[in-house]
PDB file of N, CA and C in Angstrom:
ATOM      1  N   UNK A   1       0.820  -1.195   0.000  1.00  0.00           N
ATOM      2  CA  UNK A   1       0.000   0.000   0.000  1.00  0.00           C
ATOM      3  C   UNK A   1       0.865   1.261   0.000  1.00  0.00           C
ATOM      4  N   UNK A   2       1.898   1.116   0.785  1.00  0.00           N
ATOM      5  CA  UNK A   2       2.687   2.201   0.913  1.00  0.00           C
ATOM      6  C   UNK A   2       3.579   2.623  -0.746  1.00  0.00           C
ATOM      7  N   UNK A   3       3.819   1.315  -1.021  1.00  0.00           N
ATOM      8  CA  UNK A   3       4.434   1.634  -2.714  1.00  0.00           C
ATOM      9  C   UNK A   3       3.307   2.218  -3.220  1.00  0.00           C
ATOM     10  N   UNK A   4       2.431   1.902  -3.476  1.00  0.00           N
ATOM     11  CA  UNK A   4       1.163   2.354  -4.266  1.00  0.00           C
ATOM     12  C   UNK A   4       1.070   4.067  -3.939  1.00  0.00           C
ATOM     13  N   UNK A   5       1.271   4.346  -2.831  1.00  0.00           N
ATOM     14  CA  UNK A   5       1.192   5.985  -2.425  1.00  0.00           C
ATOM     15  C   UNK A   5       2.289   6.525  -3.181  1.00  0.00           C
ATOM     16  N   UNK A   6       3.460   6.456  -3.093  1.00  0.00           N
ATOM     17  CA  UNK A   6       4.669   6.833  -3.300  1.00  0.00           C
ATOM     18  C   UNK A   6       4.268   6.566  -4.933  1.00  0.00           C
ATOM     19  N   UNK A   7       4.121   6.197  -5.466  1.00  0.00           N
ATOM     20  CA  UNK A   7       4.220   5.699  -7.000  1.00  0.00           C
ATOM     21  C   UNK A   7       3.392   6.958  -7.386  1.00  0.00           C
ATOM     22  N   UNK A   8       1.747   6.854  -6.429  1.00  0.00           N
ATOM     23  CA  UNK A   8       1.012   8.006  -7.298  1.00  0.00           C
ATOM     24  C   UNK A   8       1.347   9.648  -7.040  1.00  0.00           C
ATOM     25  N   UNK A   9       2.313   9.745  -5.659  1.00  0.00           N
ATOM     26  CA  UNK A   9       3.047  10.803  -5.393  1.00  0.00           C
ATOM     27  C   UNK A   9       4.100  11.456  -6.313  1.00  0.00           C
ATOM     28  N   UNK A  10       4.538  10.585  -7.045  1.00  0.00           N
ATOM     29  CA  UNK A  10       5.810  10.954  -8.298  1.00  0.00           C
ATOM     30  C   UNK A  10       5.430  10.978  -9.230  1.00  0.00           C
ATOM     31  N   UNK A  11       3.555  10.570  -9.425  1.00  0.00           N
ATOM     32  CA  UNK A  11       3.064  10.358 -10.893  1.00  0.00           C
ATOM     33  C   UNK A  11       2.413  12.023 -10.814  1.00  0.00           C
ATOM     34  N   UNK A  12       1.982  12.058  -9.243  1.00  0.00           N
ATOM     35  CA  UNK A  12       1.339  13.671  -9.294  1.00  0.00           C
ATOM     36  C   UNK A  12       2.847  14.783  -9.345  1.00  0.00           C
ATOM     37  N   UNK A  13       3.538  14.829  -8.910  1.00  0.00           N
ATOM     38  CA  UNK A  13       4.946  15.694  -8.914  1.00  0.00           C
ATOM     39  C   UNK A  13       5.243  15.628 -10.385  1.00  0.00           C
ATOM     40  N   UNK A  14       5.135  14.223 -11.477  1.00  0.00           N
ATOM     41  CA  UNK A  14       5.676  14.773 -13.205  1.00  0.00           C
ATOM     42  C   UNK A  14       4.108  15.583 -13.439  1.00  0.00           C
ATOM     43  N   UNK A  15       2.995  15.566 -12.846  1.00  0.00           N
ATOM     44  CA  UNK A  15       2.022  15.959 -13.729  1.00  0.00           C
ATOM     45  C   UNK A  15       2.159  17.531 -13.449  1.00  0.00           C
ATOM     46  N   UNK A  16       2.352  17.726 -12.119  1.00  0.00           N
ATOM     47  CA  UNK A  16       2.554  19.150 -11.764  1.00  0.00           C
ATOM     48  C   UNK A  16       3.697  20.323 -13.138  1.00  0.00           C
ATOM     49  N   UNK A  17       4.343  19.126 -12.309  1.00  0.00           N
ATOM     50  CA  UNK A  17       5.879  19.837 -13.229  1.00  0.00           C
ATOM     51  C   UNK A  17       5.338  20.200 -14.508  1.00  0.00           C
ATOM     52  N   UNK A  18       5.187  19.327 -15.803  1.00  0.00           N
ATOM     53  CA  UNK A  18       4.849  19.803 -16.890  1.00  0.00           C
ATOM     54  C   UNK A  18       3.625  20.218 -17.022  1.00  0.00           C
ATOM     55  N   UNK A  19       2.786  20.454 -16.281  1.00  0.00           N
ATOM     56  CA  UNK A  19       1.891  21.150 -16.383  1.00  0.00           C
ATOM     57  C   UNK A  19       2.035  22.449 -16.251  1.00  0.00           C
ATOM     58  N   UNK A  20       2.954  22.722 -15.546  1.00  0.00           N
ATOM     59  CA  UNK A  20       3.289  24.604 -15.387  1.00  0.00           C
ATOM     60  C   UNK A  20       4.300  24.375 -16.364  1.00  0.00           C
ATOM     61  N   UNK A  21       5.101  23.103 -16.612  1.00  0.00           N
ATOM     62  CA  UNK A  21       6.423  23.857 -17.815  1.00  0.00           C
ATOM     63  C   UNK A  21       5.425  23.993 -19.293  1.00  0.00           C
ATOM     64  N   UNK A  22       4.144  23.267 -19.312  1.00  0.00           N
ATOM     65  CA  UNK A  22       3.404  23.798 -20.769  1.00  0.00           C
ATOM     66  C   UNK A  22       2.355  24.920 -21.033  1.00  0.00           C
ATOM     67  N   UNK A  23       2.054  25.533 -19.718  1.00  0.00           N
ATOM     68  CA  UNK A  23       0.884  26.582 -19.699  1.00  0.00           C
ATOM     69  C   UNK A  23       1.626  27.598 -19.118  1.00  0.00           C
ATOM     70  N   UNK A  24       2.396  27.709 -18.114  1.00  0.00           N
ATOM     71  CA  UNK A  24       3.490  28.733 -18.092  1.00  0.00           C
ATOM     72  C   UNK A  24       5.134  29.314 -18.714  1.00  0.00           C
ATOM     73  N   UNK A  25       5.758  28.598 -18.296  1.00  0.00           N
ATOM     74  CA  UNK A  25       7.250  28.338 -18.797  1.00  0.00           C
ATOM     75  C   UNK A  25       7.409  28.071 -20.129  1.00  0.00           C
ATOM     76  N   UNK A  26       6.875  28.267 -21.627  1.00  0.00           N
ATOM     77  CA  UNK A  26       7.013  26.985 -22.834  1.00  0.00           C
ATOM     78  C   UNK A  26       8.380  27.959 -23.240  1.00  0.00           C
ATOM     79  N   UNK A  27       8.490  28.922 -22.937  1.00  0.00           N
ATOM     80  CA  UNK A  27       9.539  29.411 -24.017  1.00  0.00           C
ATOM     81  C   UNK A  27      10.785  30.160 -23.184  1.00  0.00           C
ATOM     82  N   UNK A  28      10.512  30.237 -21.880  1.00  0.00           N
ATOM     83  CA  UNK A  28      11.541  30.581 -20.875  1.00  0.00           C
ATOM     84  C   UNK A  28      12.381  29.560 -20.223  1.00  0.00           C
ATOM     85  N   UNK A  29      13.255  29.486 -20.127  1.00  0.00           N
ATOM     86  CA  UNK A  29      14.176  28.427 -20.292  1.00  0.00           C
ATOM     87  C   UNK A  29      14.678  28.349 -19.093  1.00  0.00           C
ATOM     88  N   UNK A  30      15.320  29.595 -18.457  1.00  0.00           N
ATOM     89  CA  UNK A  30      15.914  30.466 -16.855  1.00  0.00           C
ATOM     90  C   UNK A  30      14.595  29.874 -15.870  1.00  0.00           C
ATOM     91  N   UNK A  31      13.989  30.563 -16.045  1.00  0.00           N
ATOM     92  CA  UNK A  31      12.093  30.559 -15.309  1.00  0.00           C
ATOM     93  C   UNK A  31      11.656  29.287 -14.843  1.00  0.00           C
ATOM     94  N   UNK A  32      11.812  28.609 -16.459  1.00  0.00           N
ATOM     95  CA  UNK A  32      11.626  27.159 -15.992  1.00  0.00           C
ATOM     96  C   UNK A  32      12.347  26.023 -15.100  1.00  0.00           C
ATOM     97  N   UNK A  33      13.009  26.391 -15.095  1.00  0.00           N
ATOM     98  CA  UNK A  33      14.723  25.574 -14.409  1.00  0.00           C
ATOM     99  C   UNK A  33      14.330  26.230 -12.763  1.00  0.00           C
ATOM    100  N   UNK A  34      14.171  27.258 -12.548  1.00  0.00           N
ATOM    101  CA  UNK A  34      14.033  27.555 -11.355  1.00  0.00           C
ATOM    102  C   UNK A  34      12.576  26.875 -10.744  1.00  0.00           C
ATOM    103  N   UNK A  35      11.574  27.330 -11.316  1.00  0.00           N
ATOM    104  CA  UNK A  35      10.516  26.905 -10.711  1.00  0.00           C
ATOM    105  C   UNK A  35       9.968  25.573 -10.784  1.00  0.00           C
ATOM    106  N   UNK A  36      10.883  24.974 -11.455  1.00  0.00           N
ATOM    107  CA  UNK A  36      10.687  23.321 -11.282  1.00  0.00           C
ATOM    108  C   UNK A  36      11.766  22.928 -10.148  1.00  0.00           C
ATOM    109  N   UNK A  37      13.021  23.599  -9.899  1.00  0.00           N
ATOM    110  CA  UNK A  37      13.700  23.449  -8.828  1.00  0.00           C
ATOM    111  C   UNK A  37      12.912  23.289  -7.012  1.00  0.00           C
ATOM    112  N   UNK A  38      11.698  24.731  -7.586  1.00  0.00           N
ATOM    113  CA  UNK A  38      10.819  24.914  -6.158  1.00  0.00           C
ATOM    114  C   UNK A  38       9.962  23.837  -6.397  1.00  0.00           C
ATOM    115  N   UNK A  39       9.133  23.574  -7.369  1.00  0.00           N
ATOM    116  CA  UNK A  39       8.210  22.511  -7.307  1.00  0.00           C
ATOM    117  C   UNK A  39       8.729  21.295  -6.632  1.00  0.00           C
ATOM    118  N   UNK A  40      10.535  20.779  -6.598  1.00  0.00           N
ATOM    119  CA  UNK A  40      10.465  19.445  -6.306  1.00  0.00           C
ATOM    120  C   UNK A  40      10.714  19.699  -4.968  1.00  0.00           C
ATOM    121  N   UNK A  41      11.359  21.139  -4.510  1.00  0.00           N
ATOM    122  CA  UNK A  41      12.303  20.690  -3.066  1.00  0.00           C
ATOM    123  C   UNK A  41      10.246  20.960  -2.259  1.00  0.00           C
ATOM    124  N   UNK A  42       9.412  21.845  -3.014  1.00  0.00           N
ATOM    125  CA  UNK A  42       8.048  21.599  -1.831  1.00  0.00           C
ATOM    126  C   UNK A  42       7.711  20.114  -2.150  1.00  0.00           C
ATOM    127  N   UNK A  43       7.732  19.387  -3.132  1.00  0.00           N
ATOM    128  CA  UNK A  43       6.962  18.141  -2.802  1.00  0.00           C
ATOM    129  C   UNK A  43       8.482  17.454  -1.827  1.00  0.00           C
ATOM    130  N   UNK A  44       9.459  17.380  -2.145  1.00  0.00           N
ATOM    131  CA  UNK A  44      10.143  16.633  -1.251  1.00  0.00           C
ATOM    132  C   UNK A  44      10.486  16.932   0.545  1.00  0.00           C
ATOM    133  N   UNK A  45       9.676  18.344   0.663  1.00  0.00           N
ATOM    134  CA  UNK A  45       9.419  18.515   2.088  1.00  0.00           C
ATOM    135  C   UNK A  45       8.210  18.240   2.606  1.00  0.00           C
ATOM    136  N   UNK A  46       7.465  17.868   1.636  1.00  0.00           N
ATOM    137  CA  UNK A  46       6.048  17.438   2.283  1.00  0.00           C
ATOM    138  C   UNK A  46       6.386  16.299   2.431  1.00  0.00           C
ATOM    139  N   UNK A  47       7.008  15.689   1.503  1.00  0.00           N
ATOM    140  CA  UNK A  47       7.394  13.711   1.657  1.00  0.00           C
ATOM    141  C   UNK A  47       8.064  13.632   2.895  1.00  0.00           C
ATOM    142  N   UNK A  48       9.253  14.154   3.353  1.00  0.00           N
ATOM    143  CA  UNK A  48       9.827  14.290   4.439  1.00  0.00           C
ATOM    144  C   UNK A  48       9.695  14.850   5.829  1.00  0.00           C
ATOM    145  N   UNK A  49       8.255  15.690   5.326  1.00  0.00           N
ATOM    146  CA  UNK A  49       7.253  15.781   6.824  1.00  0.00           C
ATOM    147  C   UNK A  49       6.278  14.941   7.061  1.00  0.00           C
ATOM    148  N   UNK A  50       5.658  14.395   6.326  1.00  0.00           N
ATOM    149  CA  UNK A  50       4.530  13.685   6.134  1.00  0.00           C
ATOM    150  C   UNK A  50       4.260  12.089   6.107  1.00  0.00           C
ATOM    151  N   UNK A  51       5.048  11.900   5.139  1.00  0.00           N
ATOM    152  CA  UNK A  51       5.242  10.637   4.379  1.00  0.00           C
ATOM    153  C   UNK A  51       6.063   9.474   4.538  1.00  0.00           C
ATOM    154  N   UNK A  52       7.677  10.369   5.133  1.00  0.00           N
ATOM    155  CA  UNK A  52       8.598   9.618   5.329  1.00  0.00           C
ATOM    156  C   UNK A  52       8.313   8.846   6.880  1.00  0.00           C
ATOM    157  N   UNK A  53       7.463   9.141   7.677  1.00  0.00           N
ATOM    158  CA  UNK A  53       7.568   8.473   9.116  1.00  0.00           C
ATOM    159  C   UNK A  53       6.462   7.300   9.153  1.00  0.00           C
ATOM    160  N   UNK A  54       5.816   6.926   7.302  1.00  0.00           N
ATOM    161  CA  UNK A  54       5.221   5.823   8.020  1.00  0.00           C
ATOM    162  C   UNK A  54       5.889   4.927   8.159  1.00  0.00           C
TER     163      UNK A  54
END
């Protein structure tokens, strides 16, 4: 069960990601690189507050 979370957690983190790199970011290159930088370190602090202690 716990794989099953984690699996759909990284399936929602790529959907995020290119979802702002195709409706925001398509042609900024700088912009994009950064704010996919923030997108992963917030999902990887929610994993590591949340997630990581089951």
């Amino acid at each position: 069960m716990f794989k099953l979370l984690i699996a759909l957690y990284v399936v929602a983190l790529i959907a995020v990601v290119v979802s702002v790199d195709v409706l925001l970011f398509r042609h900024r290159f700088l912009e994009r690189l950064m704010v996919n930088a923030g997108i992963v370190l917030v999902f990887a602090a929610f994993y590591l507050r949340f997630l990581k202690s089951r």
